[in-house]
Protein backbone atom coordinates (compact mmCIF):
# COMPACT_ATOMS: atom_id res chain seq x y z
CA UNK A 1 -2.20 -9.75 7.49
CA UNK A 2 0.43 -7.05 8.81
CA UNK A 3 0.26 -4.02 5.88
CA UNK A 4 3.35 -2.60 6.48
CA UNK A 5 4.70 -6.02 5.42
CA UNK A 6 2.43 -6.51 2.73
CA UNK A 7 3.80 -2.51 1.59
CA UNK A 8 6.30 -2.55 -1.60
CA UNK A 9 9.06 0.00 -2.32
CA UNK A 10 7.72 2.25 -5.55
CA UNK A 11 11.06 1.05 -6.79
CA UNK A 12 10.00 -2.54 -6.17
CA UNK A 13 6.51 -1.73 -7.69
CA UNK A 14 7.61 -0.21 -10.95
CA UNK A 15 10.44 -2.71 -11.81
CA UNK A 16 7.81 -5.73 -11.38
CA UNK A 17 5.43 -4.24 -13.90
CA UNK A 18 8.66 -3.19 -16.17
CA UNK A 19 9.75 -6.68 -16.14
CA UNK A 20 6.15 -8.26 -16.55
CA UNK A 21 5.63 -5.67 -19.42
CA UNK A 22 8.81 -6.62 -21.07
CA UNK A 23 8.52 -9.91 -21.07
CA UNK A 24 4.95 -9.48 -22.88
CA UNK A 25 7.00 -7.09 -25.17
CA UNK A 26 9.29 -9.47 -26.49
CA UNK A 27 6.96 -12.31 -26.85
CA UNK A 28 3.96 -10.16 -28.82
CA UNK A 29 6.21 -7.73 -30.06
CA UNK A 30 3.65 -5.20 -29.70
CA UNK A 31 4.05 -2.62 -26.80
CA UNK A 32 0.51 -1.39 -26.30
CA UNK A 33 -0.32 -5.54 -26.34
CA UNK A 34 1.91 -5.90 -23.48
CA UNK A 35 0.57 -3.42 -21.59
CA UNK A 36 -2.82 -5.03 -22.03
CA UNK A 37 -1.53 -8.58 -21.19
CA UNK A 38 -0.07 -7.19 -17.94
CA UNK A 39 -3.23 -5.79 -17.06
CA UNK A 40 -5.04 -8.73 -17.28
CA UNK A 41 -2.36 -10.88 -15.23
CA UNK A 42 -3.04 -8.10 -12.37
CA UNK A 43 -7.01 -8.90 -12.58
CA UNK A 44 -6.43 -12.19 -12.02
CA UNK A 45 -3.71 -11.24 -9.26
CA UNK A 46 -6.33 -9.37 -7.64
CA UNK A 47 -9.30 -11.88 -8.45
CA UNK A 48 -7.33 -14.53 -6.31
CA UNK A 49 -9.12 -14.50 -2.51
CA UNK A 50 -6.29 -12.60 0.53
CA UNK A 51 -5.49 -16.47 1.25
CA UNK A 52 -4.78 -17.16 -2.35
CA UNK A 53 -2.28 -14.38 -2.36
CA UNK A 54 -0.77 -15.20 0.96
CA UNK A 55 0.32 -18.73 -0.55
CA UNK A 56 1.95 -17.63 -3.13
CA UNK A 57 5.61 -17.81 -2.84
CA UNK A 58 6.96 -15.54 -5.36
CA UNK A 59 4.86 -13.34 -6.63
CA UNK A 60 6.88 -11.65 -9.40
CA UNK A 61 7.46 -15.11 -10.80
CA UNK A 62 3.70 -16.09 -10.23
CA UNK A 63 3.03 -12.83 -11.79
CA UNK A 64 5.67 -13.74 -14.85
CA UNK A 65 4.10 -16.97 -15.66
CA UNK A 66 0.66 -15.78 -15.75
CA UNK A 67 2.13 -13.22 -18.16
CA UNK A 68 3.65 -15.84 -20.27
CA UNK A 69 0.47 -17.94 -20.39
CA UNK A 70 -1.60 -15.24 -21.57
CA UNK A 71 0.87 -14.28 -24.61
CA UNK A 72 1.20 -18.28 -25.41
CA UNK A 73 -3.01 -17.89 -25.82
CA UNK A 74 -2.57 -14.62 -28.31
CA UNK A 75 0.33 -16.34 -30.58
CA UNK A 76 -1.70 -19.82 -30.46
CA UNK A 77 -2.57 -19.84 -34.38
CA UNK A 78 -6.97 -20.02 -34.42
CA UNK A 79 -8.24 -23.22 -34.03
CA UNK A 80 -11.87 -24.65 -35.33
CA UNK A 81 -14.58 -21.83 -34.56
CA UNK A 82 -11.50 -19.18 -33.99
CA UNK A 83 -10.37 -20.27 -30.79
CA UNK A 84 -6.58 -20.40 -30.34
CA UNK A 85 -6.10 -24.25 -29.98
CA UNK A 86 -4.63 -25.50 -27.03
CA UNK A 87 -5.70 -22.22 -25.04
CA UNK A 88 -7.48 -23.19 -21.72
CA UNK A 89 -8.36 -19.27 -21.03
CA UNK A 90 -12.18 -18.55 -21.67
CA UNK A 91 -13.10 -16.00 -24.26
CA UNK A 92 -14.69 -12.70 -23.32
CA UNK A 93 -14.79 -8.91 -23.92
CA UNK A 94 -11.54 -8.74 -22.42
CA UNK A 95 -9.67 -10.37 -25.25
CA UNK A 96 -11.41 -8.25 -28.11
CA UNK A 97 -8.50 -6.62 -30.58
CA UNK A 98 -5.57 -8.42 -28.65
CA UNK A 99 -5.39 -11.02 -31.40
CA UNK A 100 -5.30 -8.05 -34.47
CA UNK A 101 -2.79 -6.06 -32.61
CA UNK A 102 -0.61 -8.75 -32.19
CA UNK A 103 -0.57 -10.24 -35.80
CA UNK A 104 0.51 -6.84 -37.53
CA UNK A 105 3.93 -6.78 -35.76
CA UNK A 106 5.10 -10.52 -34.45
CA UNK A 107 8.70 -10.76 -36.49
CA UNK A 108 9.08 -13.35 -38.63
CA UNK A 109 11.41 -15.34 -36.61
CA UNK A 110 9.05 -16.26 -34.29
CA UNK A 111 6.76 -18.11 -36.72
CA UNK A 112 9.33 -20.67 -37.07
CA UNK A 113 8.97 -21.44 -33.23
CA UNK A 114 6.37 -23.20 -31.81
CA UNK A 115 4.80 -21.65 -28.63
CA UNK A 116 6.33 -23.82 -25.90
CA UNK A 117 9.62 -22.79 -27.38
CA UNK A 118 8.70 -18.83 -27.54
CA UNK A 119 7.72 -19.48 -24.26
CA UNK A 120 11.24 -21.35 -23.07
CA UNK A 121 13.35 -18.55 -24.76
CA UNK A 122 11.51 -15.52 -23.16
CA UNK A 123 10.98 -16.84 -19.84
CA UNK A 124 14.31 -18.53 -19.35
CA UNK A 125 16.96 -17.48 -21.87
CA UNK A 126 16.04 -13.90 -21.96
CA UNK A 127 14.97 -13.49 -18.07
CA UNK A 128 17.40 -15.83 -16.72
CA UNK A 129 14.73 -18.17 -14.99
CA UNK A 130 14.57 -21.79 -14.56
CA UNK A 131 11.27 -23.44 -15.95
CA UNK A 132 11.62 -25.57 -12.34
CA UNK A 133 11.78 -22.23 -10.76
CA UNK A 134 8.80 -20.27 -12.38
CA UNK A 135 6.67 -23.66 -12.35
CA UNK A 136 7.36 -23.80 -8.80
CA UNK A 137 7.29 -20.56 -7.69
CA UNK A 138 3.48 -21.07 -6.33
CA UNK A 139 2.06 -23.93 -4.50
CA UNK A 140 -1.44 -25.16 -5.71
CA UNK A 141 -4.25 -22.46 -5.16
CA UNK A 142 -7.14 -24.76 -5.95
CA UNK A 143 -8.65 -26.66 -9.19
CA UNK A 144 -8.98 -23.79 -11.59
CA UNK A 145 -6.60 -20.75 -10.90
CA UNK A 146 -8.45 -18.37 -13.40
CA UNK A 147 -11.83 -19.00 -11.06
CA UNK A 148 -11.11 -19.21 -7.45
CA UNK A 149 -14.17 -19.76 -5.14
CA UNK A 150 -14.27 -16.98 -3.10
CA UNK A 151 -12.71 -13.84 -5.16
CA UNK A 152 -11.37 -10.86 -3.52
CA UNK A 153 -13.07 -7.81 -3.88
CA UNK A 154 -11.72 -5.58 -6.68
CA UNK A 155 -8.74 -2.96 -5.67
CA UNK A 156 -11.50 -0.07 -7.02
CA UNK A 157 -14.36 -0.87 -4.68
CA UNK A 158 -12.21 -1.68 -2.39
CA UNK A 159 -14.50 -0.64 1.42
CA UNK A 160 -16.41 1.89 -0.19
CA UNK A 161 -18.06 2.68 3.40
CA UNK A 162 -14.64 3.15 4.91
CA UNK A 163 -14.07 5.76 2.64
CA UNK A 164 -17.20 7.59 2.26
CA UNK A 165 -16.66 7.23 6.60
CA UNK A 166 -13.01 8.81 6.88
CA UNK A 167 -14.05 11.48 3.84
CA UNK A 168 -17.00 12.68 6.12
CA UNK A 169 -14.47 12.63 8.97
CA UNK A 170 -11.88 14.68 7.55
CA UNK A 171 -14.65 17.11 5.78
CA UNK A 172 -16.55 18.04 9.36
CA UNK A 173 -12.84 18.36 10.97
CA UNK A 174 -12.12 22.27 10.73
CA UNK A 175 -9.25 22.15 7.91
CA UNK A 176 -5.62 23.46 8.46
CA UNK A 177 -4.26 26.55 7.43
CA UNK A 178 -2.04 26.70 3.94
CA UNK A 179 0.93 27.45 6.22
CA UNK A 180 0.49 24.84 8.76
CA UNK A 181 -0.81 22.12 5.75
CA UNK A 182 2.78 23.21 4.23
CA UNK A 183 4.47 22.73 7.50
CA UNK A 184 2.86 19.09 8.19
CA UNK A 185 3.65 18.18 4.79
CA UNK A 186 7.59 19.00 5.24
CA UNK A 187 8.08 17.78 8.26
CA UNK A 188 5.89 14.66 6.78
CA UNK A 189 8.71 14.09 4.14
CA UNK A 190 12.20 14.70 6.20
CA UNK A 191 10.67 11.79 8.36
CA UNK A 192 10.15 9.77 5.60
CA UNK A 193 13.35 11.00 4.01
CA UNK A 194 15.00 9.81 7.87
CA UNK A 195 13.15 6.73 8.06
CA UNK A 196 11.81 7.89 11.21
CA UNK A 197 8.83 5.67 12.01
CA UNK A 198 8.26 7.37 15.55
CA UNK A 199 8.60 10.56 14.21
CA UNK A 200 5.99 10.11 11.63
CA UNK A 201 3.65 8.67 13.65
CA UNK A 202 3.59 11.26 15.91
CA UNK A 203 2.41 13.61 12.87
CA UNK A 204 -0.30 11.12 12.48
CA UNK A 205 -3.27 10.69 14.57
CA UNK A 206 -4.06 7.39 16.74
CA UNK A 207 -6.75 6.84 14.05
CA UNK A 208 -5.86 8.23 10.67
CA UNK A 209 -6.80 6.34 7.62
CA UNK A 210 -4.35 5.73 4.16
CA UNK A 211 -5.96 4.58 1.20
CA UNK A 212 -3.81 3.02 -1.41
CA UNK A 213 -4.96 3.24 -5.14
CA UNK A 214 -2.86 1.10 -6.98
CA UNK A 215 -5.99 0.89 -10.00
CA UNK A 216 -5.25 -2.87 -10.36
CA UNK A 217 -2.27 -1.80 -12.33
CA UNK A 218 0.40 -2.41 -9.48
CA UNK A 219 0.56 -4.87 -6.58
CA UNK A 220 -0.63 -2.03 -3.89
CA UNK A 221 -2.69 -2.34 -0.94
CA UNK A 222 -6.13 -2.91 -1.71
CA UNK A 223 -7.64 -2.02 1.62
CA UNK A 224 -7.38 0.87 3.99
CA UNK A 225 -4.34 0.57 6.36
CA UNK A 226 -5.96 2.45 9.84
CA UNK A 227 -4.02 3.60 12.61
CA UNK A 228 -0.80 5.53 13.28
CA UNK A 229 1.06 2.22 14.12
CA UNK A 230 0.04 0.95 11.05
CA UNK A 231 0.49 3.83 8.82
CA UNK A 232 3.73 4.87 9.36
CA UNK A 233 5.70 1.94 8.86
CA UNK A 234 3.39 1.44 5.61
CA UNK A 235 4.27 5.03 4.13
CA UNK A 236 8.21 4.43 4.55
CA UNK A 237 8.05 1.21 3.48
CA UNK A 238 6.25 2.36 0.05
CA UNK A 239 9.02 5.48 0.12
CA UNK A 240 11.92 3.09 0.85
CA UNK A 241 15.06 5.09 0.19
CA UNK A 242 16.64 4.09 -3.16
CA UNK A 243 18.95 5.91 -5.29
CA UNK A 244 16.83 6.36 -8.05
CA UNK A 245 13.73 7.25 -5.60
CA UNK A 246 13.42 10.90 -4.74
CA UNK A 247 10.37 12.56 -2.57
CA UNK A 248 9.66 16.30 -2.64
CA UNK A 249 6.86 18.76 -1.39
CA UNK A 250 4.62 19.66 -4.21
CA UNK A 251 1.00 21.26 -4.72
CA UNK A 252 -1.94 18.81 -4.76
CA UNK A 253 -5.08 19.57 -5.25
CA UNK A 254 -4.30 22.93 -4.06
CA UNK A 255 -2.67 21.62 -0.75
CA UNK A 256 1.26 21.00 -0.48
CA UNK A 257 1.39 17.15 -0.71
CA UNK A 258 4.41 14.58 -1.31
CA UNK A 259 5.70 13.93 -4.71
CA UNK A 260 7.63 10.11 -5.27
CA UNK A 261 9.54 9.55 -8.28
CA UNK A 262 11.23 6.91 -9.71
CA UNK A 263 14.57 8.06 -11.90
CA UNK A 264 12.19 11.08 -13.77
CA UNK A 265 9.03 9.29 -13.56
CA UNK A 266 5.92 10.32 -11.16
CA UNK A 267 5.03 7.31 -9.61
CA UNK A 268 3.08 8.36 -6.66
CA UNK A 269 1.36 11.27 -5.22
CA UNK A 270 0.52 11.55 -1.80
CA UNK A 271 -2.48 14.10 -0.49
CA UNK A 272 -2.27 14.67 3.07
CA UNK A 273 -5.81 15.75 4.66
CA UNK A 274 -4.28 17.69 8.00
CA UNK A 275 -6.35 18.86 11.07
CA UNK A 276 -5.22 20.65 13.58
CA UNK A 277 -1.83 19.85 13.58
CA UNK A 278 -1.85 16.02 12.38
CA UNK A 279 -2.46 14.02 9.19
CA UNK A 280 -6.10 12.59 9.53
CA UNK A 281 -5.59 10.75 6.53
CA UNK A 282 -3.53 10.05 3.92
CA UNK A 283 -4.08 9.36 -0.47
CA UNK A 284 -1.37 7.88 -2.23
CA UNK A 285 -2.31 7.50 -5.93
CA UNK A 286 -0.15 5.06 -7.50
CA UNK A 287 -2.28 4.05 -10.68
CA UNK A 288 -0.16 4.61 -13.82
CA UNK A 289 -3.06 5.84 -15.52
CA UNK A 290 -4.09 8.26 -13.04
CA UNK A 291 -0.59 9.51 -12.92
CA UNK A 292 0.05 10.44 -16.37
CA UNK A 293 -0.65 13.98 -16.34
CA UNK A 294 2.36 14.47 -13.78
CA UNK A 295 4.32 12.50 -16.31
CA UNK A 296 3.35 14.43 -19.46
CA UNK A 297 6.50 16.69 -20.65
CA UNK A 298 6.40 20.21 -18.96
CA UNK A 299 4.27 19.43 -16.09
C-alpha cells in the first residue's frame, strides 16, 4: 500500500461525493435522503477489507452503483411484512425514516417507471455511463459484497494506540513559540503551494505522524501515514493545485494552521503540532460534518 498514492486531491474528494449525492438526489428526490444514502455507500466502502478496496477498479463508479442500489431498495414499493420486494439489503437501524422521507417528495413521474428503469435513466442517461461500464467497473470481491469476511476496521477507530502514542509524543516535546509555529506553518504552505516535496519534507521530521479524518464521509486515508518520505508527498497530493483549490494560513485551535478550500467551501483544515523547528505531526480534518462551522456564513 503506498499512501501518497492512495492520497486524493480535495478537489477529487468533494466532486466524488457531489456526484454520488446527486445521483441519490435525482433518484429520491429528497436532498437530506441523499445525503443519508451516500453515507451508507461509504460504510460499506469502508466495511470492505484493504484487499477488497485494492481490487476495485473504479471506485467512483463502484461507489455510484452502490449508490444506485441503495435508492432502487427505498423506491421498491413494501412487499409482504413491509419489506421492499426484490431488495436483497438486510433491514436494520440504519434504514429507520429513509422510507418516510422519501415518499413525501418522489415526483409523480417517477411512479410511472419501474425501478430498473429509474435506475437506467439516472445512472446512464443523466450521468453519461454505460450499464457495461458501471457493472464492470469492479471485479468480484467475494459471495456477498454487503458482508465481506474480514472487514476493515472503521475510519474512526482507526489505530487508536498510534494516536494516543504520537499525542503523548508531541505533548512531552517542549512546544514552539507562536512566532516560530507561524513561521513553520508559512513556509509549510508556499511548499505546498510549489509542490516542493523536498522542501516539505525537510520541515518535517524523519518520524512525524499525519492522521487523516475523513469521518467515513469521504474516501480519505484511514490509517496514519508515518514518516517524512511518506508525508510529504501525501500532503501535496491531498493539496493538489487546482483552480478552484486555494490554501491559506489561518488560526487553529489557537495555533496558525493551513486552511484548503474548494471554490468558497472549507474542505480541510490542517493543525500542525511543531517542535523545535519541524512539524512532529500533522491533523487534517476533512469530515464534512466536522467542518461545518468553518462553512457557516460569517465565519
Amino acid at each position: 500500500m503506498d499512501p501518497a498514492g492512495d492520497t486524493m486531491p480535495i478537489s477529487e474528494l468533494l466532486d466524488e461525493r457531489r456526484h454520488l449525492v446527486e445521483v441519490a438526489h435525482w433518484m429520491l428526490g429528497s436532498r437530506m435522503a441523499a445525503e443519508r444514502v451516500t453515507d451508507e455507500a461509504y460504510r460499506e466502502w469502508y466495511g470492505l477489507s484493504d484487499h477488497q478496496r485494492a481490487r476495485i477498479q473504479t471506485p467512483r463508479a463502484w461507489l455510484t452503483r452502490v449508490v444506485g442500489s441503495i435508492s432502487l431498495a427505498r423506491l421498491a414499493p413494501p412487499g409482504p411484512g413491509g419489506d421492499a420486494q426484490g431488495s436483497t439489503r438486510k433491514g436494520g437501524p440504519r434504514d429507520t425514516g429513509l422510507e418516510g422521507e422519501v415518499s413525501g417528495v418522489l415526483p409523480r413521474t417517477w411512479d410511472t417507471l419501474s425501478p430498473a428503469e429509474r435506475a437506467a435513466f439516472v445512472l446512464n442517461d443523466a450521468f453519461g455511463g454505460a450499464r457495461g461500464n458501471v457493472a464492470g467497473s469492479v471485479q468480484p470481491t467475494g459471495p456477498d459484497r454487503t458482508e465481506p469476511a474480514d472487514r476493515a476496521e472503521p475510519a474512526d477507530c482507526a489505530e487508536p494506540a498510534d494516536r494516543a502514542r504520537h499525542s503523548l509524543r508531541a505533548r512531552r516535546a517542549e512546544p514552539a513559540s507562536p512566532r516560530r509555529q507561524d513561521e513553520i506553518a508559512h513556509a509549510v504552505r508556499q511548499a505546498c503551494a510549489d509542490e516542493d516535496v523536498g522542501r516539505l519534507a525537510s520541515l518535517l521530521t524523519h518520524d512525524v505522524t499525519a492522521f487523516f479524518d475523513g469521518g467515513g464521509k469521504v474516501r480519505a486515508l484511514t490509517r496514519p501515514v508515518t514518516g517524512s518520505g511518506q508525508v510529504a508527498p501525501s500532503l501535496l497530493n491531498l493539496l493538489a493545485r487546482h483552480p478552484r483549490t486555494t490554501l491559506h494560513t489561518c488560526p487553529v485551535n489557537g495555533r496558525t494552521g493551513l486552511v484548503a478550500r474548494y471554490d468558497d467551501q472549507v474542505a480541510a483544515v490542517v493543525t500542525l503540532d511543531v517542535t523545535g523547528s519541524r512539524v512532529v505531526q500533522v491533523w487534517v480534518v476533512l469530515n464534512p460534518d466536522k467542518l461545518r462551522s468553518w462553512n457557516r456564513p460569517g465565519s
